[in-house]
Protein backbone atom coordinates (compact mmCIF):
# COMPACT_ATOMS: atom_id res chain seq x y z
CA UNK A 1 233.54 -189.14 105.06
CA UNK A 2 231.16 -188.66 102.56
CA UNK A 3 232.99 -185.18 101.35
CA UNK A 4 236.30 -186.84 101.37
CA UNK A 5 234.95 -189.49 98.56
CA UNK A 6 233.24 -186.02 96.31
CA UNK A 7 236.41 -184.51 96.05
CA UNK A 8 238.87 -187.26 96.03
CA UNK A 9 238.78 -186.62 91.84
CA UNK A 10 240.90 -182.90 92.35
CA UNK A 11 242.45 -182.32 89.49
CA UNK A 12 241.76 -185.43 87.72
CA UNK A 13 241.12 -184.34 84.02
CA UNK A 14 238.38 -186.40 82.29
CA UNK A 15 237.54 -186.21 78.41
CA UNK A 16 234.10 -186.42 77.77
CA UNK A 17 233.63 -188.04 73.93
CA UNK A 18 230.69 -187.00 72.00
CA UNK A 19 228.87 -186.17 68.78
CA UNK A 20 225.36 -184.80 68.04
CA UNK A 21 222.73 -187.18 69.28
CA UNK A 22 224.47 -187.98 72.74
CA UNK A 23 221.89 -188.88 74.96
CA UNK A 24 221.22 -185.63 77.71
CA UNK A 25 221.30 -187.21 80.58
CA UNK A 26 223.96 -189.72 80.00
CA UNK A 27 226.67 -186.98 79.69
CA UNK A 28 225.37 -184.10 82.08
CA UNK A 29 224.52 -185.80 85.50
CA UNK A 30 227.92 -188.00 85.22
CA UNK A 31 229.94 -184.64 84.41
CA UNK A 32 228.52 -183.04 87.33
CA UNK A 33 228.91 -186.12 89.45
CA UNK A 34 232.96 -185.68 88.19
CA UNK A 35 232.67 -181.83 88.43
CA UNK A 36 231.36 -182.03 92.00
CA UNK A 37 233.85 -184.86 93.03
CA UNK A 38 236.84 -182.41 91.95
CA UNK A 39 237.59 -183.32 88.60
CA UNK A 40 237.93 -181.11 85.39
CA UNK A 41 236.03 -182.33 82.42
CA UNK A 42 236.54 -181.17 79.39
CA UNK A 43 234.08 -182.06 76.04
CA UNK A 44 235.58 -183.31 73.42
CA UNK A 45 234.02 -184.02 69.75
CA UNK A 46 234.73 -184.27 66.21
CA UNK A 47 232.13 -181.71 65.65
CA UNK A 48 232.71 -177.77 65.26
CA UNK A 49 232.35 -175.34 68.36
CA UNK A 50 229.13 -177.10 70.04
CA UNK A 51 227.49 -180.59 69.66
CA UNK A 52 223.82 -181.06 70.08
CA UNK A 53 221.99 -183.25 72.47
CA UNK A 54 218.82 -185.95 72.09
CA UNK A 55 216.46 -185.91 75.49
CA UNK A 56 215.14 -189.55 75.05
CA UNK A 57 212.40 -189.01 71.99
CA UNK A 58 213.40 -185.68 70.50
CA UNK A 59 216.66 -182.82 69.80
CA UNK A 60 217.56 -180.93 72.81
CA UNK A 61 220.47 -178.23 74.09
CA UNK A 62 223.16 -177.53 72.32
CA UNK A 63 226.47 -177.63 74.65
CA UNK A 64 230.02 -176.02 73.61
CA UNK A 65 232.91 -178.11 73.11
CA UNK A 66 235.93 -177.69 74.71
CA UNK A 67 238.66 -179.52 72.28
CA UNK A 68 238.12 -180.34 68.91
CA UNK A 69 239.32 -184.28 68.48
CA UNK A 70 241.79 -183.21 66.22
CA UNK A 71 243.13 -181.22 68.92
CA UNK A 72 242.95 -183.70 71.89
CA UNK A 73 245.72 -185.50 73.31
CA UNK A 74 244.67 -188.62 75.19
CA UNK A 75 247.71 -188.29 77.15
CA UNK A 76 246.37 -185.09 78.65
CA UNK A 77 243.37 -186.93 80.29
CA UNK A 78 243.32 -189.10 82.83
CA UNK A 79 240.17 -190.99 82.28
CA UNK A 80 237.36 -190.93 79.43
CA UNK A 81 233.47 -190.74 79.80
CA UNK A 82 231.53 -191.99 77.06
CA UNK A 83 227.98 -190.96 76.90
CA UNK A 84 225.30 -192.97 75.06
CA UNK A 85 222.15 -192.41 72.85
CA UNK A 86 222.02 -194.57 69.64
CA UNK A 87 223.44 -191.50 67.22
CA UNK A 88 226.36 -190.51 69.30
CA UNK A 89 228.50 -193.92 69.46
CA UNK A 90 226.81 -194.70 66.11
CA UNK A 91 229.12 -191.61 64.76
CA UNK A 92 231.62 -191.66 66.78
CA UNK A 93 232.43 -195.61 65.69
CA UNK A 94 232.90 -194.35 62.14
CA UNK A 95 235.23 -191.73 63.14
CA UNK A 96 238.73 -192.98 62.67
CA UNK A 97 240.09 -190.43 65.04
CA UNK A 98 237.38 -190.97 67.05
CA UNK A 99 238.21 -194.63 67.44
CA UNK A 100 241.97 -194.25 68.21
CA UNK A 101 241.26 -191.85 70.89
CA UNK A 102 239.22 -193.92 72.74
CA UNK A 103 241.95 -197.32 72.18
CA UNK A 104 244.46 -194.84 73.51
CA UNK A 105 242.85 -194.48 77.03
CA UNK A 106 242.79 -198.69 76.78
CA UNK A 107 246.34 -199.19 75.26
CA UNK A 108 247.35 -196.74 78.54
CA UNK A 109 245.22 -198.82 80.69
CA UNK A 110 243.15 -195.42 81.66
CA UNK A 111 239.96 -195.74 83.56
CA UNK A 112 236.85 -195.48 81.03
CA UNK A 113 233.39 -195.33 81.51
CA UNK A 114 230.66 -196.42 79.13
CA UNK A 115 226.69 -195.98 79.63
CA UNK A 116 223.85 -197.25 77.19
CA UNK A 117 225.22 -197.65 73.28
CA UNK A 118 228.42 -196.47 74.17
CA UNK A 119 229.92 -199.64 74.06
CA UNK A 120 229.94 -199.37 70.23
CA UNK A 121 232.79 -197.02 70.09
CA UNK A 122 234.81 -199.65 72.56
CA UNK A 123 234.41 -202.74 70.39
CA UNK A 124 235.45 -200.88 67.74
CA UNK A 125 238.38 -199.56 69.53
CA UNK A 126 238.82 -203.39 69.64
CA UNK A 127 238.94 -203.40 73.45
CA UNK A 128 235.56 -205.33 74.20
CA UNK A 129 236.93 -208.93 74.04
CA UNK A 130 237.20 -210.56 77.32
CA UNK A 131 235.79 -208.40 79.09
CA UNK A 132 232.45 -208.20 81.32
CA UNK A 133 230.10 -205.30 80.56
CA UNK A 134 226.61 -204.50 80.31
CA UNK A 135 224.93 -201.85 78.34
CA UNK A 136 221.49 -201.19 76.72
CA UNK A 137 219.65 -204.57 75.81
CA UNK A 138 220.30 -204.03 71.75
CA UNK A 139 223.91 -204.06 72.47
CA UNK A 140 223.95 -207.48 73.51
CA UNK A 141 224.78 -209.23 70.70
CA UNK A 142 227.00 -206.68 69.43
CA UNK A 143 229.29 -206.98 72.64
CA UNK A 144 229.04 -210.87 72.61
CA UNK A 145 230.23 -210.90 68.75
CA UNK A 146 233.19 -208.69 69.93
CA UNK A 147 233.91 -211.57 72.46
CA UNK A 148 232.87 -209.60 75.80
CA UNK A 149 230.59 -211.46 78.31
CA UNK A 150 227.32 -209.17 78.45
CA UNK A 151 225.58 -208.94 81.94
CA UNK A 152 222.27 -207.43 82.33
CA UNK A 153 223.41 -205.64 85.90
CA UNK A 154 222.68 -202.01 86.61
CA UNK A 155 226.51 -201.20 86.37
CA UNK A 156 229.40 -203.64 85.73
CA UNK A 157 233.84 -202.76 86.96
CA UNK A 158 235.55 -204.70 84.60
CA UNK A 159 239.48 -203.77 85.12
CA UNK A 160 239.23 -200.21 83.92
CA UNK A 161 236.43 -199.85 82.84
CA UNK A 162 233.21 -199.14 84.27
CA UNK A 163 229.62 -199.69 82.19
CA UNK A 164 226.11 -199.49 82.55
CA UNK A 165 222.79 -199.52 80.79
CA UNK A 166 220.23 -196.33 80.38
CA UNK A 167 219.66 -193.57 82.60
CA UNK A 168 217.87 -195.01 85.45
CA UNK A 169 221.26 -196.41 85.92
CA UNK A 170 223.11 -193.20 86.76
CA UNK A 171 223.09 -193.15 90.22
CA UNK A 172 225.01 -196.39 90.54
CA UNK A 173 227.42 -196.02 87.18
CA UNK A 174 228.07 -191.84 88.92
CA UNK A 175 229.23 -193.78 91.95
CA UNK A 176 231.23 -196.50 90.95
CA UNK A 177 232.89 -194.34 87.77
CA UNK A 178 234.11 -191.92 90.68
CA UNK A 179 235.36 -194.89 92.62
CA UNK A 180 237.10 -196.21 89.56
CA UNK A 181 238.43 -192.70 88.88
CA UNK A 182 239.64 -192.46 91.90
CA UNK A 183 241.44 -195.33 92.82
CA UNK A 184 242.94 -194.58 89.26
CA UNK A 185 243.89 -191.12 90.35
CA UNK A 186 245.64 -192.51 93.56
CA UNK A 187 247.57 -195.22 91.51
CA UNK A 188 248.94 -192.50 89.61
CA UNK A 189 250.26 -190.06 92.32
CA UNK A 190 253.41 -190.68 93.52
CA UNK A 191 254.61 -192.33 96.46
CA UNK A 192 255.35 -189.74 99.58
C-alpha cells in the first residue's frame, strides 16, 4: 500500500518556482518527496543558469535551473511548488512574469502548493481571496488583507491548493501535496 501512494505521481510534471533566497529546506525535501513519489520536477526561475539558496540564518548551495521563466509554459506542468524563505516570494511577487505564471496554474485550476512566505506570490497572483490557508505567522495579515481566512494549522487543502507554515511542517505539507497531486493527476487521466 504504502508504495502504491510514492509512486502514484508517475509522470506528473511539477514546476518548482524560485529565486535566490528560497529557503533550503522548503524546496529540496518536498522535491524529493515528488521525485520519490514518481513525479518529474523541474526548477524554474527568473534567474540565469542556477539560483542560490538561504539555510535559515545564512547563504547556502547553489542549485541549477532547469527552465528559465521566460521559457516555461505553465501548460507543460501539471502542478506548481512554491518554496518559501522571506527573499524568494519577496522577488518573485515583483516579477511580472513571475506572477502570471503562478495565476496560470490557478486560472487552470492546477494543484499548487505553498509553504512559509510563499503565499506572497499567490495574493499577488490575486488568487488568495476566499480561500483558507496558513503560512508563516508574518503572513497573516497579508493573507487576511487579500481576503483569505488565515489558520494557524500545520498544513491547510483548500480546493487546489495545499499550504503550510515553516519547515517543521514538511512532513505533513510532503504528504498531503502528494495526495493533492495525485488525486489531481487521476482527475486528469482519461477514463478506460
Amino acid at each position: 500500500m504504502e508504495n502504491c501512494i510514492l509512486k502514484n505521481l508517475e509522470g506528473l510534471k511539477v514546476a518548482i518556482l524560485i529565486a535566490d533566497g528560497f529557503e533550503e529546506v522548503e524546496m529540496v525535501k518536498p522535491r524529493q518527496a515528488l521525485d520519490e513519489a514518481g513525479a518529474e520536477t523541474r526548477i524554474v526561475s527568473p534567474k540565469g543558469t542556477s539560483v542560490r539558496s538561504w539555510s535559515f540564518t545564512e547563504w547556502s548551495a547553489e542549485y541549477p535551473v532547469d527552465i528559465a521563466l521566460d521559457k516555461a509554459r505553465p501548460e507543460d506542468f501539471d502542478a506548481l511548488l512554491l518554496p518559501g524563505g522571506v527573499m524568494n516570494p519577496d522577488k518573485l511577487r515583483m516579477d511580472p512574469g513571475a506572477v502570471a505564471f503562478v495565476k496560470a496554474f490557478f486560472d487552470a485550476d492546477k494543484p499548487v502548493a505553498v509553504i512559509c512566505h510563499g503565499p506572497w506570490t499567490v495574493i499577488e497572483a490575486g488568487a488568495a481571496s476566499g480561500r483558507k490557508i496558513t503560512s508563516w505567522p508574518s503572513v497573516k495579515s497579508d493573507l487576511r488583507n487579500a481576503g483569505a481566512k488565515w489558520v494557524d494549522e500545520e498544513v491547510v487543502v483548500d480546493g487546489n491548493l495545499v499550504s503550510s507554515r515553516k519547515p517543521d511542517d514538511i512532513p505533513a505539507f510532503n504528504r498531503e501535496m502528494i495526495k493533492l497531486f495525485g488525486s489531481a493527476r487521476a482527475h486528469q487521466q482519461p477514463a478506460a
